[in-house]
Protein backbone atom coordinates (compact mmCIF):
# COMPACT_ATOMS: atom_id res chain seq x y z
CA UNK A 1 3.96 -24.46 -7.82
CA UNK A 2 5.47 -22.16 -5.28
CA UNK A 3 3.30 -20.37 -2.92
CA UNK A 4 3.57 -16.38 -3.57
CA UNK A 5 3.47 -14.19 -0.60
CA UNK A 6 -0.30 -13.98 0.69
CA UNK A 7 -0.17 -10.92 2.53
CA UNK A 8 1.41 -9.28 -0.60
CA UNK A 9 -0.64 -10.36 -3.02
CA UNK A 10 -3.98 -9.68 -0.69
CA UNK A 11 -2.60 -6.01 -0.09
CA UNK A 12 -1.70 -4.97 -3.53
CA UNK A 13 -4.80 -6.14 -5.10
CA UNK A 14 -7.37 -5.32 -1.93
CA UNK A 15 -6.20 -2.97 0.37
CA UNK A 16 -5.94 -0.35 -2.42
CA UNK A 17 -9.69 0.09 -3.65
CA UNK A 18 -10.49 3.20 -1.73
CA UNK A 19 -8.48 5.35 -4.17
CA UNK A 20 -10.46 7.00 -6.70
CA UNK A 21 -8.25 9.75 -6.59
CA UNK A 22 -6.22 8.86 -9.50
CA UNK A 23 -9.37 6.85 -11.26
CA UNK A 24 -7.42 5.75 -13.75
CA UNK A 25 -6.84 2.22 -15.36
CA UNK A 26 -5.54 -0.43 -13.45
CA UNK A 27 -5.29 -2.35 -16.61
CA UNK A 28 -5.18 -1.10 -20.32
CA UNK A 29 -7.95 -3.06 -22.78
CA UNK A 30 -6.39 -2.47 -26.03
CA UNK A 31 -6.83 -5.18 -28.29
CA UNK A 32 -4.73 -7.41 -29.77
CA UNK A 33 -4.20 -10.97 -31.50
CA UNK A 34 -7.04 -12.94 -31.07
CA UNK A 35 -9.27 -10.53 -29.63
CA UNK A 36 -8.24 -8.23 -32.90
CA UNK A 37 -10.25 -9.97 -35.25
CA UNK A 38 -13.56 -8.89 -32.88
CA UNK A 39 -13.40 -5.84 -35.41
CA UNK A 40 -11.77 -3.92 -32.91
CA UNK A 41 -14.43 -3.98 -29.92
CA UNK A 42 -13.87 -2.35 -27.28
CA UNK A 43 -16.49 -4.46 -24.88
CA UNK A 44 -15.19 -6.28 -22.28
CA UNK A 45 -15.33 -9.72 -22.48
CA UNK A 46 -13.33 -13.16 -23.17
CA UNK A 47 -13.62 -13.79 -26.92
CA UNK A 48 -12.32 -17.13 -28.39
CA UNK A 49 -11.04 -17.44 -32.52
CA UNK A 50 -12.33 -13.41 -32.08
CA UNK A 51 -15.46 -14.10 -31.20
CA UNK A 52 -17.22 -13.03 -27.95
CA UNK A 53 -18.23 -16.16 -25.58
CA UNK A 54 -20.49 -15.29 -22.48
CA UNK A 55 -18.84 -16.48 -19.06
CA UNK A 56 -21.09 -16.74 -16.28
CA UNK A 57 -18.56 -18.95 -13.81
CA UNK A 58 -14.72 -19.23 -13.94
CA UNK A 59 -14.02 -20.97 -11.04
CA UNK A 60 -15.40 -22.38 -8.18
CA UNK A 61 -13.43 -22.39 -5.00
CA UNK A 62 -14.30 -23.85 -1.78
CA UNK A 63 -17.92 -24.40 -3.03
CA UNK A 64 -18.28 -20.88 -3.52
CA UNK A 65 -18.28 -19.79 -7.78
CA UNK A 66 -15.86 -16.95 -8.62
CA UNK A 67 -18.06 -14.83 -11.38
CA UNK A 68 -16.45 -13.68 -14.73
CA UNK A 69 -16.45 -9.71 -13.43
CA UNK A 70 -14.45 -10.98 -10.12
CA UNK A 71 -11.52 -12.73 -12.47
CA UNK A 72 -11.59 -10.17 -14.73
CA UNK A 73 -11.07 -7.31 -12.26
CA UNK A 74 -8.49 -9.67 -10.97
CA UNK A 75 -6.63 -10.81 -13.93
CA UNK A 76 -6.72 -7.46 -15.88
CA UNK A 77 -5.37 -5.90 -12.30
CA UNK A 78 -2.90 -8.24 -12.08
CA UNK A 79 -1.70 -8.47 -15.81
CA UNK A 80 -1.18 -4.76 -15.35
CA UNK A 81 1.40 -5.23 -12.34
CA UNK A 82 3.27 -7.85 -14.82
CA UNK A 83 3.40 -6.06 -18.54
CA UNK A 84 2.79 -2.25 -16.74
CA UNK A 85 -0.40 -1.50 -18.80
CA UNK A 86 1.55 -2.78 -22.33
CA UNK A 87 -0.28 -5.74 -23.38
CA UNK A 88 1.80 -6.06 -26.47
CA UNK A 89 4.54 -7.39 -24.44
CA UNK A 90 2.45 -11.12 -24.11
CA UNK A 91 2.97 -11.36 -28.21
CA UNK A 92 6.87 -12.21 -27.09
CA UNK A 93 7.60 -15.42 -27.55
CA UNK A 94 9.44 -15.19 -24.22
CA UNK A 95 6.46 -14.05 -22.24
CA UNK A 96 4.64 -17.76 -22.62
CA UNK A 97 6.29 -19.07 -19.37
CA UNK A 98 4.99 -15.77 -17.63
CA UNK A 99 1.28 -16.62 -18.34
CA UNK A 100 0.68 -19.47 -16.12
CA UNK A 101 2.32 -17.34 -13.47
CA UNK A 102 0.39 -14.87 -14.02
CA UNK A 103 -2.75 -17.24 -13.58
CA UNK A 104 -1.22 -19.15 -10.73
CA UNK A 105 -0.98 -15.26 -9.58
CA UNK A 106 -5.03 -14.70 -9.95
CA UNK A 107 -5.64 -17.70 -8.30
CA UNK A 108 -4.01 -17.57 -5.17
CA UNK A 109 -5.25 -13.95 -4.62
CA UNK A 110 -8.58 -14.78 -5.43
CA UNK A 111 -7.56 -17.82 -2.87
CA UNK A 112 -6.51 -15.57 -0.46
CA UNK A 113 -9.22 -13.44 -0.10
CA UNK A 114 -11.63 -16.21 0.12
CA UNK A 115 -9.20 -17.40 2.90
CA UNK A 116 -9.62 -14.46 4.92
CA UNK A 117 -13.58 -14.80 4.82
CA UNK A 118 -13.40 -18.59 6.29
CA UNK A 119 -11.02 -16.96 8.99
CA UNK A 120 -13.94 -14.48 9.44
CA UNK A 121 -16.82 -17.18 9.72
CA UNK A 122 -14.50 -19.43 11.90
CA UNK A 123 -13.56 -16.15 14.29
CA UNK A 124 -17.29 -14.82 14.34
CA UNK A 125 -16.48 -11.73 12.97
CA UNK A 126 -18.71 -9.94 11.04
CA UNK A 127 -19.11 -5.85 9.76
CA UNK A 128 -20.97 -3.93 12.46
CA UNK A 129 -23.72 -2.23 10.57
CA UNK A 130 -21.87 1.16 11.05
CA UNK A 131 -19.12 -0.23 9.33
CA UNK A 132 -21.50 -1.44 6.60
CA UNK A 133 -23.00 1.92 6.29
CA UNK A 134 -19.66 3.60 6.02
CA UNK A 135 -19.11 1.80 3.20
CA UNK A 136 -22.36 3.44 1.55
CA UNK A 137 -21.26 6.54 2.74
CA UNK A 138 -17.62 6.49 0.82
CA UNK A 139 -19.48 5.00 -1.83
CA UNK A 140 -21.83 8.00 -2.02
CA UNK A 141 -18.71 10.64 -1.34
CA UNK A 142 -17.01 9.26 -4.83
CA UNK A 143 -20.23 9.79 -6.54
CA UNK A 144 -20.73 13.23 -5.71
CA UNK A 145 -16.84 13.32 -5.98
CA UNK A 146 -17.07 12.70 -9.33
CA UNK A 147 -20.35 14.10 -10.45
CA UNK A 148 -22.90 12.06 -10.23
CA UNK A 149 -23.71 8.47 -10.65
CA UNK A 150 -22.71 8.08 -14.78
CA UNK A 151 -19.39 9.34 -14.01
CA UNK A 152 -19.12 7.51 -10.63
CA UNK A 153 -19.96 4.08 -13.58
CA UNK A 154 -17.15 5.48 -16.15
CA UNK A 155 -14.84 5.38 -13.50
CA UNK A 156 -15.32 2.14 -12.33
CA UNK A 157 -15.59 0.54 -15.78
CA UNK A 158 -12.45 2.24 -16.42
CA UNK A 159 -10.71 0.18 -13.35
CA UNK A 160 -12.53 -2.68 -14.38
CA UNK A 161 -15.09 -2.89 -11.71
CA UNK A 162 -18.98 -2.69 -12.12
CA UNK A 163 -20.44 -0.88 -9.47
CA UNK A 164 -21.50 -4.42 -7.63
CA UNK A 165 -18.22 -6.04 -7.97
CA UNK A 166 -16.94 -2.97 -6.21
CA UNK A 167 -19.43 -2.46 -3.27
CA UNK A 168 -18.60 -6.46 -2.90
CA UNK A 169 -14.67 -6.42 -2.61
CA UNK A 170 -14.70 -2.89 -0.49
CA UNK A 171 -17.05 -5.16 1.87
CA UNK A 172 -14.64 -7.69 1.59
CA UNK A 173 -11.35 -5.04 1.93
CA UNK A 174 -12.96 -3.86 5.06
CA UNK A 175 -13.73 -7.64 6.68
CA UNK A 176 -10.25 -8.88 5.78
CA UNK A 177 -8.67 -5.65 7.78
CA UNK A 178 -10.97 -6.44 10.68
CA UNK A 179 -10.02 -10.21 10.66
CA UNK A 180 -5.88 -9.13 11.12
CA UNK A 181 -7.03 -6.37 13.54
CA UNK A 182 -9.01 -8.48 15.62
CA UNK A 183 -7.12 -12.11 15.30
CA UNK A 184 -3.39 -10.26 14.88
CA UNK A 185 -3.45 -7.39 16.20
CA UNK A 186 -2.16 -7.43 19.40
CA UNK A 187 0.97 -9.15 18.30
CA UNK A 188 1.20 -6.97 15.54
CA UNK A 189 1.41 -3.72 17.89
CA UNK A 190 4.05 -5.48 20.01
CA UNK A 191 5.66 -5.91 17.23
CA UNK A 192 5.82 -2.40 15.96
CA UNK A 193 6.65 -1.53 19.31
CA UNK A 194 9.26 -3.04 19.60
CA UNK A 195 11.12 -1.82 16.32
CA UNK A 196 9.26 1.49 15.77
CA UNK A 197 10.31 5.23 16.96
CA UNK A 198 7.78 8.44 16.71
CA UNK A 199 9.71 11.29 17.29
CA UNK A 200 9.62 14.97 15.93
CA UNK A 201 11.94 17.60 15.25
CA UNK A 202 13.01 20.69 14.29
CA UNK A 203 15.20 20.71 10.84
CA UNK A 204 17.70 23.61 10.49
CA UNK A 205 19.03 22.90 6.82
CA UNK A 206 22.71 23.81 5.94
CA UNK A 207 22.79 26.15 2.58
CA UNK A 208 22.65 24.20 -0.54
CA UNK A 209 26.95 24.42 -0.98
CA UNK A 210 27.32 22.80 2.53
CA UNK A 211 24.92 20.49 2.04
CA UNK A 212 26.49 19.17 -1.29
CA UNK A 213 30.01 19.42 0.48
CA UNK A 214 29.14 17.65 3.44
CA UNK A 215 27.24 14.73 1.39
CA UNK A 216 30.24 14.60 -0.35
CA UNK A 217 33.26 14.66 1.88
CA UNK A 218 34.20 13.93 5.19
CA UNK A 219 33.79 16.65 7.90
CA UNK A 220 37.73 16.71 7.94
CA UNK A 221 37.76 17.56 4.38
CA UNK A 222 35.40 20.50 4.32
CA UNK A 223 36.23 23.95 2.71
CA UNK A 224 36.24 26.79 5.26
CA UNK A 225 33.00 28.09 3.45
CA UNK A 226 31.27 24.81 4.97
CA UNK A 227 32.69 24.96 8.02
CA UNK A 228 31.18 28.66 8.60
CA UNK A 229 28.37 27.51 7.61
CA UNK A 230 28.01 24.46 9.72
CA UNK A 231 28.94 26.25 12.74
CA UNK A 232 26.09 29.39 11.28
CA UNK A 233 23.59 26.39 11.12
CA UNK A 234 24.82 25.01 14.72
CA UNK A 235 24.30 28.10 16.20
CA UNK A 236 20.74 28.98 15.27
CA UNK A 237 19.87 25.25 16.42
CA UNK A 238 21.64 25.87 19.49
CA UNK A 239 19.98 28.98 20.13
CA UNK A 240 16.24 27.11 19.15
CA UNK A 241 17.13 24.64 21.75
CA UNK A 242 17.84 27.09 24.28
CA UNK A 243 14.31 28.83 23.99
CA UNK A 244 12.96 25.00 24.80
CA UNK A 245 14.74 24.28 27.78
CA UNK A 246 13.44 27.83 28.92
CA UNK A 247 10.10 26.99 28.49
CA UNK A 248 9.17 27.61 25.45
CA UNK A 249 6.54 25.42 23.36
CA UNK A 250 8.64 22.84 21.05
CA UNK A 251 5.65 22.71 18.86
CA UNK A 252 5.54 26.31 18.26
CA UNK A 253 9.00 26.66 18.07
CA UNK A 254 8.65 23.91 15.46
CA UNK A 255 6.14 25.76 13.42
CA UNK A 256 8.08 28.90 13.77
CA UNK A 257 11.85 27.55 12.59
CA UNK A 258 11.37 23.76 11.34
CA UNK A 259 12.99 23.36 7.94
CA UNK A 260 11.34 20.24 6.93
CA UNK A 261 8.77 20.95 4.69
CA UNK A 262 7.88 17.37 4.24
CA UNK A 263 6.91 16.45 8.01
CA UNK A 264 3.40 16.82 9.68
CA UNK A 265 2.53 17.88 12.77
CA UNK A 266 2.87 14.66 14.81
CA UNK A 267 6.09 13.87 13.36
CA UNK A 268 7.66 10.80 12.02
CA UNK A 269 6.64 6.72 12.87
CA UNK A 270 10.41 4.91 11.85
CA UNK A 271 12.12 1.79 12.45
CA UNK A 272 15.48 1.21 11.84
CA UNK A 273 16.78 2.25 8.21
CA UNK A 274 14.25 4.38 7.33
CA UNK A 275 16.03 7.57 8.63
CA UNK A 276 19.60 8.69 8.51
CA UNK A 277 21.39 6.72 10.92
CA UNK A 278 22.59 9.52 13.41
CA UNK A 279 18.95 10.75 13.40
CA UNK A 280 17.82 7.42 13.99
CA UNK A 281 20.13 6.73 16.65
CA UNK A 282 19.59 10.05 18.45
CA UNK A 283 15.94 9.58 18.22
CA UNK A 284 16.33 6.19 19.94
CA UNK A 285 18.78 7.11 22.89
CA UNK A 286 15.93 9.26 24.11
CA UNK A 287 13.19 8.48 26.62
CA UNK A 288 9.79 9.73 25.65
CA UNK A 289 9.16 13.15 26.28
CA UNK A 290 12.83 14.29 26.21
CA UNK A 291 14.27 16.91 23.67
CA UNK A 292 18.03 16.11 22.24
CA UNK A 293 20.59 18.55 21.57
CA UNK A 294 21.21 19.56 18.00
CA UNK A 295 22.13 16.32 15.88
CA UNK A 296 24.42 17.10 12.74
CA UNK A 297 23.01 14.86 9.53
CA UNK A 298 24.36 15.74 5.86
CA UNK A 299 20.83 17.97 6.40
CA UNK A 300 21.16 20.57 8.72
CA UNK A 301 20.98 20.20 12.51
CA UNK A 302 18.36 18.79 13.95
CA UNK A 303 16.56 19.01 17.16
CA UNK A 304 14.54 15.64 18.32
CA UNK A 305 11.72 15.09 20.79
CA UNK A 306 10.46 11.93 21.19
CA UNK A 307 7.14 10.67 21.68
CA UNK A 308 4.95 7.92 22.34
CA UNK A 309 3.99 5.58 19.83
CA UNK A 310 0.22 6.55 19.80
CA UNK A 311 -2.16 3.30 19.88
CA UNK A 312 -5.17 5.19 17.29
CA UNK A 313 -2.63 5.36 14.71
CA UNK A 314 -0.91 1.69 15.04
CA UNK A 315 -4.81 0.50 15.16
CA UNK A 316 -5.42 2.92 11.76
CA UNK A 317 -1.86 1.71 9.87
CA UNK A 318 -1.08 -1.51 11.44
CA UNK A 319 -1.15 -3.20 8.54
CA UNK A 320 1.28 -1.24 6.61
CA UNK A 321 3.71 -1.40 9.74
CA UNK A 322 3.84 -5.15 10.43
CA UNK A 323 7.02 -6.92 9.72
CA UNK A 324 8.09 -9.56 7.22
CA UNK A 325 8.24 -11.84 10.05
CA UNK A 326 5.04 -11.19 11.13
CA UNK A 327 3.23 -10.90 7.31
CA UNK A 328 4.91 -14.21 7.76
CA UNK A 329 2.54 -15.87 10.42
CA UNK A 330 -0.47 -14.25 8.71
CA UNK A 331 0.86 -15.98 5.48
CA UNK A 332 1.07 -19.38 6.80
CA UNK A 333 -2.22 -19.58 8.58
CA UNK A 334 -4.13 -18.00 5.51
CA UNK A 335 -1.81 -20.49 3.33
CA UNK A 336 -3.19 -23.42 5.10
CA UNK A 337 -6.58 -22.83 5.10
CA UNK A 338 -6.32 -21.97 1.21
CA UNK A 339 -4.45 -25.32 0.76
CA UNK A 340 -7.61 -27.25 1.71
CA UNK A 341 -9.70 -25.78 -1.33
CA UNK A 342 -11.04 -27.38 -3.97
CA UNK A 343 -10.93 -25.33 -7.41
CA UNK A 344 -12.99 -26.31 -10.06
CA UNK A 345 -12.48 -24.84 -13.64
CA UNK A 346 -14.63 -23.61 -16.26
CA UNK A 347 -15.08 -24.87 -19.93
CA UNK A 348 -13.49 -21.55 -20.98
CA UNK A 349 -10.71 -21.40 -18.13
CA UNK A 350 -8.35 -22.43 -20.37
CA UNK A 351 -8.95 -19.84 -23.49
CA UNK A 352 -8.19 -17.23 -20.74
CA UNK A 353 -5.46 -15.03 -21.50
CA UNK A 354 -3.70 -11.88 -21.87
CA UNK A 355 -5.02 -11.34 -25.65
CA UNK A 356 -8.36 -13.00 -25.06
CA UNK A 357 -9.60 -10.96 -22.19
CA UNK A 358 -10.71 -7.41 -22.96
């Protein structure tokens, strides 16, 4: 069966676990079919002809056994992605060629992660014990977060962890980070060099009427209320940019007239595509440092400074900026290690399924 993308699957499933704060289900557990006729329990488990079977191991992989708790937080997660939380949809007919997928799914995730540990032991890389005892301390933060250790349970039950499972796979989160950091990463940031702008700017936003026009029409075809109010907008940004070249702070400036209530303080981190095009192209004729005249967008005028693509946040987002060629090497490496495992399957592997596993 066809390999599904590593570095996707690892990421969805993984990379995700610090946030509690929507602490809501990653997988429903209503019952249904089979697991119906277990008078309605609402205990997780695997129950086969309705009745609850203990599962200590699923599978083994690699020599190492993958508990029932692991592939349930797995499978339930991952069932989620495919029905959206509706379990009834399995009871289609059509759905029956979805659930090997969605096993073959489990299974190579599981895979994957295991993967990254072996590239861990191979590499000599191991959690620093500050970075073990950070993980205590965001452990500790939910807790009080949420009020106390009960709820801190409740929450975690109802995202189909136990508090164990979850302290294990945020150990594991945080090692398989490290491992593309410290194997990766240095291709990774030339990478993102090499396709990424950081720029900031200062937004001045046509009225609502010219805005609408402008998306809609050609320049050449605007009414003469846009036009006045295109060359109004023009004007203010002209005189903003004038106070800059003069010596005035463009950061204070920004905080004084920017229109863009959606960007921070250190501005924007973009690659091609992500931004209008003439803002993307403006940002990218500039060296670092320098401030362009006003560029006209179907926005407003804006006025760009570039900046320097700062190295503590590639090292903090890295991961989310890489490339699909570059998610591409990581997949092939972690693929080939993964291809040399051995799985071994449980008596009850089988009875596994998307009405059978509350």
């Amino acid at each position: 069966m066809k390999k599904f993308k590593i570095i996707s699957l690892t990421l969805a499933l993984v990379m995700s676990l610090g946030v509690f704060a929507a602490c809501g289900k990653t997988g429903e557990t209503t019952s249904s079919s089979t697991a119906e006729s277990a008078a309605s329990s609402t205990e997780s488990g695997l129950y086969v002809d309705g009745t609850k079977v203990d599962v200590d191991t699923v599978l083994t992989i690699d020599g190492e056994d993958i508990g029932f708790d692991e592939y349930r937080y797995y499978y339930l997660t991952t069932r989620a992605r495919f029905d959206g939380g509706n379990v009834e949809l399995w009871k289609d007919a059509a759905a029956e060629e979805s659930k090997p997928v969605l096993k073959q799914y489990v299974l190579e995730t599981i895979q994957s992660v295991l993967a990254f540990k072996r590239m861990a032991e191979q590499n000599n890389i191991t959690l620093s014990a500050d970075e073990l005892k950070s993980i205590d301390e965001s452990i500790a933060s939910a807790k009080d977060s949420l009020g106390g250790e009960e709820a801190y349970t409740s929450a975690l039950k109802d995202m189909n962890y136990t508090p164990e499972l979850y302290k294990e796979m945020l150990t594991g989160n945080r090692l398989s980070s490290k491992v593309i950091k410290e194997i990766y990463g240095e291709r990774i940031k030339d990478d993102i060099n090499s396709r990424y702008i950081h720029a900031k700017h200062i937004l001045v936003k046509f009225d609502e009427a010219a805005a609408a026009d402008l998306s809609a029409s050609s320049s050449s075809e605007s009414t003469a209320d846009t036009a006045a109010s295109e060359a109004e907008t023009l004007a203010k940004s002209t005189d903003i940019l004038q106070k800059i070249k003069d010596g005035a702070d463009f950061d204070e400036m920004m905080a004084q007239y920017n229109e863009d209530t959606g960007e921070s303080e250190d501005g924007y981190y973009f690659p091609e595509g992500k931004m209008v095009t003439e803002f993307y192209e403006g940002a990218k004729a500039l060296a670092e440092g320098e401030v362009s005249e006003p560029i006209k967008t179907t926005y407003g005028y804006h006025i760009i400074k570039r900046l320097p693509l700062e190295d503590s946040y590639l090292e903090k987002n890295m991961i989310n900026m890489m490339s699909t060629e570059m998610s591409g090497i990581i997949d092939a490496d972690v693929t080939a290690i993964m291809d040399k495992f051995e799985v071994t399957y449980s008596e009850h592997y089988n009875a596994i399924a998307p009405d059978t596993l509350l």
